[in-house]
Structures are given as structure tokens and as C-alpha cells.
C-alpha atoms as a PDB file:
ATOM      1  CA  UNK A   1      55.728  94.380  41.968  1.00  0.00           C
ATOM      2  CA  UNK A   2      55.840  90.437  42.363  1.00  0.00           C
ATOM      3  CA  UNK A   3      53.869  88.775  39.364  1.00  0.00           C
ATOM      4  CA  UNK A   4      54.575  85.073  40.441  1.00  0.00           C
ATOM      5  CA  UNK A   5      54.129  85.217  44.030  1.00  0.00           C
ATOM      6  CA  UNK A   6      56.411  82.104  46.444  1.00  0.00           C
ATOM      7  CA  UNK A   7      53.576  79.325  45.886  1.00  0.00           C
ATOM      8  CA  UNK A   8      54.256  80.002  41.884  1.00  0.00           C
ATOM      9  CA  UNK A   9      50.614  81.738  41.021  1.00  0.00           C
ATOM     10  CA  UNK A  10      49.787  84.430  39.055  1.00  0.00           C
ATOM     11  CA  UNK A  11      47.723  87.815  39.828  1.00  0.00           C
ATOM     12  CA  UNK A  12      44.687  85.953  38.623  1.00  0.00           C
ATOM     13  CA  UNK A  13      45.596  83.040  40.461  1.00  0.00           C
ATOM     14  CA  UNK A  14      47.133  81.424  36.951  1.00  0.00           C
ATOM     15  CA  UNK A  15      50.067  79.063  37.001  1.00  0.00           C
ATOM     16  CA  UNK A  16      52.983  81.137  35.030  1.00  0.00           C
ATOM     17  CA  UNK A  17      52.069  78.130  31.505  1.00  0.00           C
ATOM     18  CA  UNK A  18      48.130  78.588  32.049  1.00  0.00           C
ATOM     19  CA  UNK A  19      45.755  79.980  29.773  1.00  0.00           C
ATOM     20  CA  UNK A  20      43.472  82.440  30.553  1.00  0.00           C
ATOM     21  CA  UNK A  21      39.543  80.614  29.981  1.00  0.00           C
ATOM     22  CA  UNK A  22      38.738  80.288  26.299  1.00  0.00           C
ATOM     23  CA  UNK A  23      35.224  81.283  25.113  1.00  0.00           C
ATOM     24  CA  UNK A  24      33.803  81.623  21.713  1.00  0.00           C
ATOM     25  CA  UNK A  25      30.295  82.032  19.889  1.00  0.00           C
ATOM     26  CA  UNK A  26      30.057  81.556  16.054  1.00  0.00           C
ATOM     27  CA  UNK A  27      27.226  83.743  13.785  1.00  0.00           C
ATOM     28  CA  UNK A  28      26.922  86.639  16.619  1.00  0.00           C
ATOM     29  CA  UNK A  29      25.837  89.191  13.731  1.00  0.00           C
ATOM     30  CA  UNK A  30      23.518  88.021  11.686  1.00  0.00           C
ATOM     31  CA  UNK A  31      23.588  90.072   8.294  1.00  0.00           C
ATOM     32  CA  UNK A  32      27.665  89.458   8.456  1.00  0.00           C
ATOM     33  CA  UNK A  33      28.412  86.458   5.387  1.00  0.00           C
ATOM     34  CA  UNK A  34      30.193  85.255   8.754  1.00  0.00           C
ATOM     35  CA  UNK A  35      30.669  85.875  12.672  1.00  0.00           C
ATOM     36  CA  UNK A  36      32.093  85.306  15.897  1.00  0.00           C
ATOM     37  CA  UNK A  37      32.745  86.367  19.229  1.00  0.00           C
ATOM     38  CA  UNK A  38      36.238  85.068  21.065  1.00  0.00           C
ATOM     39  CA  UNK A  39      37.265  85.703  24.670  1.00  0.00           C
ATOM     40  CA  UNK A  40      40.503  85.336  26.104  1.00  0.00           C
ATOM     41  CA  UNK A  41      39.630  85.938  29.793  1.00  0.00           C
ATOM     42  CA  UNK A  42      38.185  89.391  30.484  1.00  0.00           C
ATOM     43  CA  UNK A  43      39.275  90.082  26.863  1.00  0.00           C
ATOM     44  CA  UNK A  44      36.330  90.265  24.567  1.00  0.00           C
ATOM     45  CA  UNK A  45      36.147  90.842  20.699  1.00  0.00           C
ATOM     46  CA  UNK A  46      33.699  90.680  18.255  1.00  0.00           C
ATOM     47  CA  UNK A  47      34.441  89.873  14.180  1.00  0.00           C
ATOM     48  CA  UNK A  48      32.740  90.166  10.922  1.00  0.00           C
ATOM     49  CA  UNK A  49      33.177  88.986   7.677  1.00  0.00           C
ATOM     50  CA  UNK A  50      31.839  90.586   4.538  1.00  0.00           C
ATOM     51  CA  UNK A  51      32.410  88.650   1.230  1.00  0.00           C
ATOM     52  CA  UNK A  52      34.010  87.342  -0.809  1.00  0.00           C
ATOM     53  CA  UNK A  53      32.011  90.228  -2.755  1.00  0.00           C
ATOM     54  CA  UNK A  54      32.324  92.778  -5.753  1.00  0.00           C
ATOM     55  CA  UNK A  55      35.397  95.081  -5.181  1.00  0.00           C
ATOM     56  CA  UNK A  56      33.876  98.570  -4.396  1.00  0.00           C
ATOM     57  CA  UNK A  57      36.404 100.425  -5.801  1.00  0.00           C
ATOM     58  CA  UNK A  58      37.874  99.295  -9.014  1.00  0.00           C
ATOM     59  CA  UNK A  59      41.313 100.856  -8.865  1.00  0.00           C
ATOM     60  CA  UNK A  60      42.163  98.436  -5.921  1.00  0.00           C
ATOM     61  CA  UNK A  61      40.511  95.574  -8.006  1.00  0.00           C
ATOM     62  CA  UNK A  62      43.670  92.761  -8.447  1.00  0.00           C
ATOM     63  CA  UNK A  63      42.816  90.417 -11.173  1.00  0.00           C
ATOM     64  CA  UNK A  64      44.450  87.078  -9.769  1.00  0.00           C
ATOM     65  CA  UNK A  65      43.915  87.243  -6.085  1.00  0.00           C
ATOM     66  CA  UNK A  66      40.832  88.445  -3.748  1.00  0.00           C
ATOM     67  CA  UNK A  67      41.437  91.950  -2.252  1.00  0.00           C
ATOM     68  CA  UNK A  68      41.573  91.675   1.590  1.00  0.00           C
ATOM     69  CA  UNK A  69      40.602  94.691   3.649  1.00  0.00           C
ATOM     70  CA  UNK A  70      40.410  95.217   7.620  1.00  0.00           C
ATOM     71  CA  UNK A  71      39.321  97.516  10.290  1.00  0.00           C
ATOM     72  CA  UNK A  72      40.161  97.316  13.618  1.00  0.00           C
ATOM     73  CA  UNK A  73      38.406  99.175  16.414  1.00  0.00           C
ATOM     74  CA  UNK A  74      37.905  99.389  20.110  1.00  0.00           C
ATOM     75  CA  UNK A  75      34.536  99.986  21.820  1.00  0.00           C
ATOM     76  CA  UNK A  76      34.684 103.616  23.903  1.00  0.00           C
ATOM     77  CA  UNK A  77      33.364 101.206  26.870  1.00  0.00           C
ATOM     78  CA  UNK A  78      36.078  98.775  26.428  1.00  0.00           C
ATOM     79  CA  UNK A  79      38.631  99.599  29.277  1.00  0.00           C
ATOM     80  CA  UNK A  80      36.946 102.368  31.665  1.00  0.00           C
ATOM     81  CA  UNK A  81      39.425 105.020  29.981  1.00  0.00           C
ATOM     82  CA  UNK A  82      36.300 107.925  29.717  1.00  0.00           C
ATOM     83  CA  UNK A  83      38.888 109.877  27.014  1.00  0.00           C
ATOM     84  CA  UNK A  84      37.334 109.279  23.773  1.00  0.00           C
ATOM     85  CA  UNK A  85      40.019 107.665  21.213  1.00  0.00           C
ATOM     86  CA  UNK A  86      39.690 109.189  17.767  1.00  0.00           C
ATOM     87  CA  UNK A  87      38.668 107.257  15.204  1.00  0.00           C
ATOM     88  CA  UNK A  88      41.737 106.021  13.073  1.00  0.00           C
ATOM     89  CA  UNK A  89      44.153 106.580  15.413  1.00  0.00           C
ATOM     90  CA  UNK A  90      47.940 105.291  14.907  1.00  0.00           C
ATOM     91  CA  UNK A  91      47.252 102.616  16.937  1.00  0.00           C
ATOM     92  CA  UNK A  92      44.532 101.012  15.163  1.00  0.00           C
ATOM     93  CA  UNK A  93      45.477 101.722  11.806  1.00  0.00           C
ATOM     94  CA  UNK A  94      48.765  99.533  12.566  1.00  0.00           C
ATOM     95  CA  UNK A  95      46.470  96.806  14.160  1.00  0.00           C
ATOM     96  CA  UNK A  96      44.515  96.972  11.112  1.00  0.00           C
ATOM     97  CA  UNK A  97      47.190  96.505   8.999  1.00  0.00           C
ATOM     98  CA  UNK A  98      48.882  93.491  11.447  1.00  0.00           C
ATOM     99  CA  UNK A  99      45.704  91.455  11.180  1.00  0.00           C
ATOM    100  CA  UNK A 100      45.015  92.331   7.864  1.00  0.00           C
ATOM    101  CA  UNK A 101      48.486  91.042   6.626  1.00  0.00           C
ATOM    102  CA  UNK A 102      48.270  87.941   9.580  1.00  0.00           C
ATOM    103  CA  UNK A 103      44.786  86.691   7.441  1.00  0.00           C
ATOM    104  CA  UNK A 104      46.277  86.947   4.413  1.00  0.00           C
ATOM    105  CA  UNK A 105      48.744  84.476   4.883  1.00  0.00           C
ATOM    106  CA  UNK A 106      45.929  81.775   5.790  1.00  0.00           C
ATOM    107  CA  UNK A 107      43.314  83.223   2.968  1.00  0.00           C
ATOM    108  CA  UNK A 108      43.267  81.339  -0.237  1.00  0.00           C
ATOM    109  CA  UNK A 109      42.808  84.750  -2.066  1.00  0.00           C
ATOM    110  CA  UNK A 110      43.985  83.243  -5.526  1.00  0.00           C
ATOM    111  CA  UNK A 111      40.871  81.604  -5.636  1.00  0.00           C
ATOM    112  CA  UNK A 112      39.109  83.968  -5.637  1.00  0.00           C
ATOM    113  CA  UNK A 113      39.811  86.699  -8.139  1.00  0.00           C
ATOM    114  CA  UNK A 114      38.959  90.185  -8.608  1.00  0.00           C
ATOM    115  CA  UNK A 115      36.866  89.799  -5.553  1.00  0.00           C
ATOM    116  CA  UNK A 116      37.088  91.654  -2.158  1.00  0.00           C
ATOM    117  CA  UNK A 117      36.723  90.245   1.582  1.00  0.00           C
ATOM    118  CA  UNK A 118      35.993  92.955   4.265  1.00  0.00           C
ATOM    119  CA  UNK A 119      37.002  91.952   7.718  1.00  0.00           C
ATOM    120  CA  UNK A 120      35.655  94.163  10.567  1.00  0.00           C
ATOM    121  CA  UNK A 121      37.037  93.643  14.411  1.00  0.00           C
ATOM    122  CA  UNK A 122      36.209  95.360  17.553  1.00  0.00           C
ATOM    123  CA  UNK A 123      36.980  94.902  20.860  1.00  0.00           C
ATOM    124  CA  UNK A 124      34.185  95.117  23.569  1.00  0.00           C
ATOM    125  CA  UNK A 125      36.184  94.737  26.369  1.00  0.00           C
ATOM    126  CA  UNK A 126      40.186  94.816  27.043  1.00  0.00           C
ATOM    127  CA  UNK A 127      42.238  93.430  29.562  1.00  0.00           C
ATOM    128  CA  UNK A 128      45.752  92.303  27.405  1.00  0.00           C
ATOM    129  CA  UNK A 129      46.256  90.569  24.494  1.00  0.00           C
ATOM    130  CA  UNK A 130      43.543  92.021  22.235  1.00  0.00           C
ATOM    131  CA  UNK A 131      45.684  91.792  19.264  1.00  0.00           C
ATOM    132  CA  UNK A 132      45.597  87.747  19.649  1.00  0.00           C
ATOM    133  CA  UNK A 133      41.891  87.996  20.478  1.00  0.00           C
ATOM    134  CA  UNK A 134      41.180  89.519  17.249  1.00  0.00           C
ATOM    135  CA  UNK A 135      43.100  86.831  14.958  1.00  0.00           C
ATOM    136  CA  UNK A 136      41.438  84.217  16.566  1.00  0.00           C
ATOM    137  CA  UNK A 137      38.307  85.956  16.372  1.00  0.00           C
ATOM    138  CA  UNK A 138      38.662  86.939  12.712  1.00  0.00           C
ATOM    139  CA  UNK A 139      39.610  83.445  12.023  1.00  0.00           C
ATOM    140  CA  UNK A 140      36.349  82.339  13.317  1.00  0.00           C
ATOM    141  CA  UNK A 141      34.549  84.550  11.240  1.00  0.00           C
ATOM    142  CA  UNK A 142      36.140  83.599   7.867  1.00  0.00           C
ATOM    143  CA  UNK A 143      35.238  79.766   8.664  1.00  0.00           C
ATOM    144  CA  UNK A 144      32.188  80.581   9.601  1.00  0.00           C
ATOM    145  CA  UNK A 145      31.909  82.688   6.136  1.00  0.00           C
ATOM    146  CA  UNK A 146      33.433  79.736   4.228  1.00  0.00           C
ATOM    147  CA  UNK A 147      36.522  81.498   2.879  1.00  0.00           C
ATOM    148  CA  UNK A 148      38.532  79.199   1.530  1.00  0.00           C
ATOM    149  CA  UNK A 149      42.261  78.799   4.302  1.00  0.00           C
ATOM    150  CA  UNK A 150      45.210  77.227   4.244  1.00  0.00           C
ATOM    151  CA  UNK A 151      44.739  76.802   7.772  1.00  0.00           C
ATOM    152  CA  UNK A 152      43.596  78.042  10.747  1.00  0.00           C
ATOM    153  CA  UNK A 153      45.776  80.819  12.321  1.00  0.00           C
ATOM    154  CA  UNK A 154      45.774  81.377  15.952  1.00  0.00           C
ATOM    155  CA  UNK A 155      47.537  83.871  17.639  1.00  0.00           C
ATOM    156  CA  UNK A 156      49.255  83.881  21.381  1.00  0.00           C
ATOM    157  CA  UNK A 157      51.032  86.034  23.494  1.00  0.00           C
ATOM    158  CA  UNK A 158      53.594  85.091  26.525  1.00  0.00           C
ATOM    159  CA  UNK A 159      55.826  87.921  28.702  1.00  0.00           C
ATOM    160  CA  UNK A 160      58.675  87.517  31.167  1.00  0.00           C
ATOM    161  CA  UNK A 161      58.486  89.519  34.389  1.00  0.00           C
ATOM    162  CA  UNK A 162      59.734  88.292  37.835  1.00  0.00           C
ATOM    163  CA  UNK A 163      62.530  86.275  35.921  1.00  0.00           C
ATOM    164  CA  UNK A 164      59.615  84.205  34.532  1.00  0.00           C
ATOM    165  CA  UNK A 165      57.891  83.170  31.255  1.00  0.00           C
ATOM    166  CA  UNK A 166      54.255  84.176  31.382  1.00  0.00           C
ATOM    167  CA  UNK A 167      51.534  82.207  29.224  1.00  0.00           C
ATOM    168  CA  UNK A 168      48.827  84.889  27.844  1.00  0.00           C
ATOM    169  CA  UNK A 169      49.427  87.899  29.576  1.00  0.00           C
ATOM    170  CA  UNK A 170      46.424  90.122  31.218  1.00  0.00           C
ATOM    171  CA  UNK A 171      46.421  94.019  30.933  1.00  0.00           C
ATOM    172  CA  UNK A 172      47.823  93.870  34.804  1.00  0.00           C
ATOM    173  CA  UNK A 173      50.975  92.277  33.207  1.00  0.00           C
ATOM    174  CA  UNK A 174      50.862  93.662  29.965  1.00  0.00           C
ATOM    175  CA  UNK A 175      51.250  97.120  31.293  1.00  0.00           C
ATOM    176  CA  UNK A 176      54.377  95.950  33.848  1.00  0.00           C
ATOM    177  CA  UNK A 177      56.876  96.999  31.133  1.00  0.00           C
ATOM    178  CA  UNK A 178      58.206  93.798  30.701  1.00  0.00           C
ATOM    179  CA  UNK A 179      59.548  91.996  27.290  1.00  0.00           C
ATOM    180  CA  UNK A 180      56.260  90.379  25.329  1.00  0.00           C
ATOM    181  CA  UNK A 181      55.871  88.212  22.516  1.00  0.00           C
ATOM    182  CA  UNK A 182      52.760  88.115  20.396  1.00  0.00           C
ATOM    183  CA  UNK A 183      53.096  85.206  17.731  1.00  0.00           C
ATOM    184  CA  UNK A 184      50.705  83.964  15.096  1.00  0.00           C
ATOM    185  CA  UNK A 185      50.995  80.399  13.385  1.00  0.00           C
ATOM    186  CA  UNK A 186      49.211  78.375  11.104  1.00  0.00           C
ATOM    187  CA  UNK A 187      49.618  75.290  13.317  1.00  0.00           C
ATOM    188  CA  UNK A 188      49.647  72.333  10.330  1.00  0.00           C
ATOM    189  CA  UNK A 189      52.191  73.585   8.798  1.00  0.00           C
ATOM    190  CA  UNK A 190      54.110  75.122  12.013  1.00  0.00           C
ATOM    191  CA  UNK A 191      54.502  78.307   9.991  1.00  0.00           C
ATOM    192  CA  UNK A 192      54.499  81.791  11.905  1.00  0.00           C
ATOM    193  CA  UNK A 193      52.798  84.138  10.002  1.00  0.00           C
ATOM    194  CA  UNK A 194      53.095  87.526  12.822  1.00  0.00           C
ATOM    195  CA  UNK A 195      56.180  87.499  15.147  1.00  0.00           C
ATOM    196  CA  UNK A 196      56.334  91.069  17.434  1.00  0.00           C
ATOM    197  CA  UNK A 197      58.540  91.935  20.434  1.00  0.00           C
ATOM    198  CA  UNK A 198      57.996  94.857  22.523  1.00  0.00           C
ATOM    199  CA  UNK A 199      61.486  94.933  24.481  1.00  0.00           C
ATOM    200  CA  UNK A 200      64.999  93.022  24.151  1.00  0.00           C
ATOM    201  CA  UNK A 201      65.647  89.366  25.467  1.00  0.00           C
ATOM    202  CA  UNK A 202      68.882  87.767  25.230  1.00  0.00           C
ATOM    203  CA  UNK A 203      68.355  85.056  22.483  1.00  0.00           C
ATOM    204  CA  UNK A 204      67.892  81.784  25.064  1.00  0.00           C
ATOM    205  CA  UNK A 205      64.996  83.298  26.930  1.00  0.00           C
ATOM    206  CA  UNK A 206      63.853  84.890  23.661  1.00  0.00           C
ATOM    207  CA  UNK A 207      63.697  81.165  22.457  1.00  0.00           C
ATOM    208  CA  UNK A 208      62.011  80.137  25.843  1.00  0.00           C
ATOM    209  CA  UNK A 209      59.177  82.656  25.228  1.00  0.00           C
ATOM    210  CA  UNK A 210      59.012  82.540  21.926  1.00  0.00           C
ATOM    211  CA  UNK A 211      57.715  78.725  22.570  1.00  0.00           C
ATOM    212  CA  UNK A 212      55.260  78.999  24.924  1.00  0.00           C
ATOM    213  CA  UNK A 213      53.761  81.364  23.136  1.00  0.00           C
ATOM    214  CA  UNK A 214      53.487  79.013  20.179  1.00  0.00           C
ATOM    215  CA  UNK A 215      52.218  76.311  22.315  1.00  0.00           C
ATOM    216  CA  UNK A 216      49.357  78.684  23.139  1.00  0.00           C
ATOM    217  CA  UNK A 217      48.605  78.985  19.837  1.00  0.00           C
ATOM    218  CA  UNK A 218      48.217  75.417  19.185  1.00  0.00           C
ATOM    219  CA  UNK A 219      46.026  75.003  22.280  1.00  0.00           C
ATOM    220  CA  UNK A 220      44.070  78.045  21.097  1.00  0.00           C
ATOM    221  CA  UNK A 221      43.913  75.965  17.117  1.00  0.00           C
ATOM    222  CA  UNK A 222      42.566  73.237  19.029  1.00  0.00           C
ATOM    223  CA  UNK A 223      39.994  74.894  20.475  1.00  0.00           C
ATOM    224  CA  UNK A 224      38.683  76.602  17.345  1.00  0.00           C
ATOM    225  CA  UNK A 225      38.524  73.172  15.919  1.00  0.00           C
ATOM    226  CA  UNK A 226      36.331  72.122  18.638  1.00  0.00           C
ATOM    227  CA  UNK A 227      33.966  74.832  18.431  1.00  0.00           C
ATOM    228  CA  UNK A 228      33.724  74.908  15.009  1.00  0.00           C
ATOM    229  CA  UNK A 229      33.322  70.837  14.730  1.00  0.00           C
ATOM    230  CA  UNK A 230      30.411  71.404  17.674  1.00  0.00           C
ATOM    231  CA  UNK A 231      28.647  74.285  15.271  1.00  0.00           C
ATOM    232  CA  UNK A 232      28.985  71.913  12.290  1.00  0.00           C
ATOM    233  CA  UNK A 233      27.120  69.191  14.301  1.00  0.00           C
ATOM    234  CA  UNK A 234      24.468  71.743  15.492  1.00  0.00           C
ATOM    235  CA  UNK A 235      23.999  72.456  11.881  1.00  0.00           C
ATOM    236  CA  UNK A 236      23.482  68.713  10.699  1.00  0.00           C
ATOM    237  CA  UNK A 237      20.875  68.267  13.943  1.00  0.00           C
ATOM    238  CA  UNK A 238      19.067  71.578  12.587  1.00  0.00           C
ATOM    239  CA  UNK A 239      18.665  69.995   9.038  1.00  0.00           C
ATOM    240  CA  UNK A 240      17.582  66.980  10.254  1.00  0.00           C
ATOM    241  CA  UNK A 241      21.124  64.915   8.482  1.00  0.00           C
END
């Protein structure tokens, strides 16, 4: 199948270094300490933040850092597939545990001690790269909650089919077979914090990919920054500052 066709375009029309369209919405649940909604194209996830609160069960209580726990879903709806997945499948137990380790890294935790911070994702609708969609999601929602970060941390994903690097793949892509890269940074401090490879690449294209996918995250850190700067003013014209 030819995923860069002669004129150089994408499937969806993309060039092979575009983005998919960015959205986001911040405070989409209301009762959540914080909230947001982030699309990557077609892909569409939703993220709440619960805390930083009382640890519900003591024995997982640590005294010097916050306890940080997550759950990752997907909607039944989400892709068309009619077969029910069961709840706590493989799958989403080791997405859990990805984004769950991915926040950590950017959560200020010692701050806030014998404490717990529940982050919930889902995805609503899937067409590739859900696993970035839900960083970047979840990082909205702990700004938007007011946990203390390092840093943002975004999270990207680039392929090579056709002989080509691939910005962002969709689920068209995604599902070719081909090597993909899913990287998360903390952009200020150019520190990856999630780094995983589906198939081999010899080291130079490896290094190729590996970059564009990081560049994606820094577009996609830019973007937060904007939306969250845009929310902050919205605030300050609600308050009358």
C-alpha cells in the first residue's frame, strides 16, 4: 500500500512532517479538581484529575512523596469494533502503568507528602496515537488542577513506511506494520521521560525518527502553553482583574 503517494501527501492529505489538527478544552468535567479534553485529529480523549487528596488506602500511603495512581480506559464506542473489551485488559493495564510512570516524572510529588493524586483517562474516539493523546491530555488536567510540575510533558509519535518518516501517525498508518516511535519529553529541560519502539530500525533512521517525533512534542508543548495562557486570561476577564 503507498502511504506517501508521487506529489509527497499523506492518506489524509498530510505532508509526511505535518501534524494532525490540535484541539483542546480545559475543565470538561466539572466535579474533577481538574479537566481536559485533547484531540489529535480524529483522536479524542478525555482526562481527570482527582487530588492531591487523602490516600484511601493507608498501606500505599508514602510519607515523603504524593502517591500517583492512573486508569486508563477506552470508550466501547471509540473505534466501531462492536466486541466489548473487558475491563482491565492487558492492554490497558500497561497503558495505565506507561502514563502513570510518564506523569510522574513531571509531578512534583515530594511536595506533597502522604497525599494521593488520581488520574483518570479515556478515550472517546481512536484513530492512532491514543497513547500521546492521553499524556497530553492528562497534562492538561494536572495544570488545570494546579499540581505542582517540573514541566509540561508532551508526548508524540512518528512511523516510517514507504521508506519515509511519518509525523503523528493515524490508525490507517498505525496499523500498516511499520516501525513507530512514541516519545514523551519535558521540553525545558529536553529530557525524555517515555521512549517505545514497536519494530527494529537501523540506528540512523532510528535517529531520524526518533527526532521528528520530538519536534512534535515541542510543537504539541507549545500549544498547551497557548491554551492554557488563553484559559488563564479568560479567568482574569471572569474576575473582573
Amino acid at each position: 500500500m503507498e502511504f506517501v503517494n508521487p506529489e509527497g501527501l499523506r492518506l489524509d492529505g498530510r505532508r509526511p512532517m505535518e501534524m494532525r489538527q490540535l484541539r483542546a478544552q480545559i475543565g470538561a468535567v466539572a466535579k474533577a479538581d481538574g479537566s481536559a479534553v485533547f484531540e489529535m485529529g480524529n483522536t479524542k480523549v478525555i482526562a481527570a484529575v482527582y487530588g492531591p487528596r487523602e490516600v484511601q488506602n493507608r498501606s500505599q500511603q508514602i510519607n515523603d512523596q504524593a502517591l500517583v495512581r492512573c486508569e486508563y480506559s477506552m470508550a466501547n464506542f471509540s473505534t466501531g469494533d462492536r466486541r466489548r473489551k473487558p475491563k482491565g485488559d492487558r492492554r490497558s493495564t500497561e497503558i495505565s502503568l506507561v502514563i502513570r510512570q510518564t506523569m510522574e516524572e513531571c509531578i512534583l510529588t515530594n511536595l506533597m507528602p502522604r497525599s494521593q493524586i488520581d488520574i483518570y483517562v479515556q478515550v472517546l474516539q481512536a484513530d492512532g496515537g491514543t497513547r500521546s493523546a492521553c499524556i497530553n491530555a492528562a497534562t492538561l488536567a494536572l495544570a488545570d488542577a494546579g499540581i505542582p510540575m517540573r514541566d509540561l510533558v508532551t508526548s508524540c509519535s512518528a512511523g516510517f513506511l514507504n521508506s519515509t518518516p511519518l509525523l503523528d501517525l493515524n490508525y490507517v498508518e498505525d496499523s500498516a506494520g511499520g516501525p513507530d516511535v512514541t516519545v514523551g519529553i519535558l521540553p525545558k529541560v529536553d529530557k525524555v521521560t517515555l521512549l517505545q519502539m514497536d519494530a527494529k530500525l537501523p540506528i540512523d533512521t532510528f535517529e531520524n525518527v526518533m527526532q521528528l517525533a520530538v519536534e512534535g512534542c515541542k510543537a504539541i508543548a507549545n500549544y498547551i502553553r497557548e491554551v492554557l495562557l488563553e484559559n488563564t486570561k479568560q479567568l482574569e476577564y471572569r474576575r473582573g482583574l
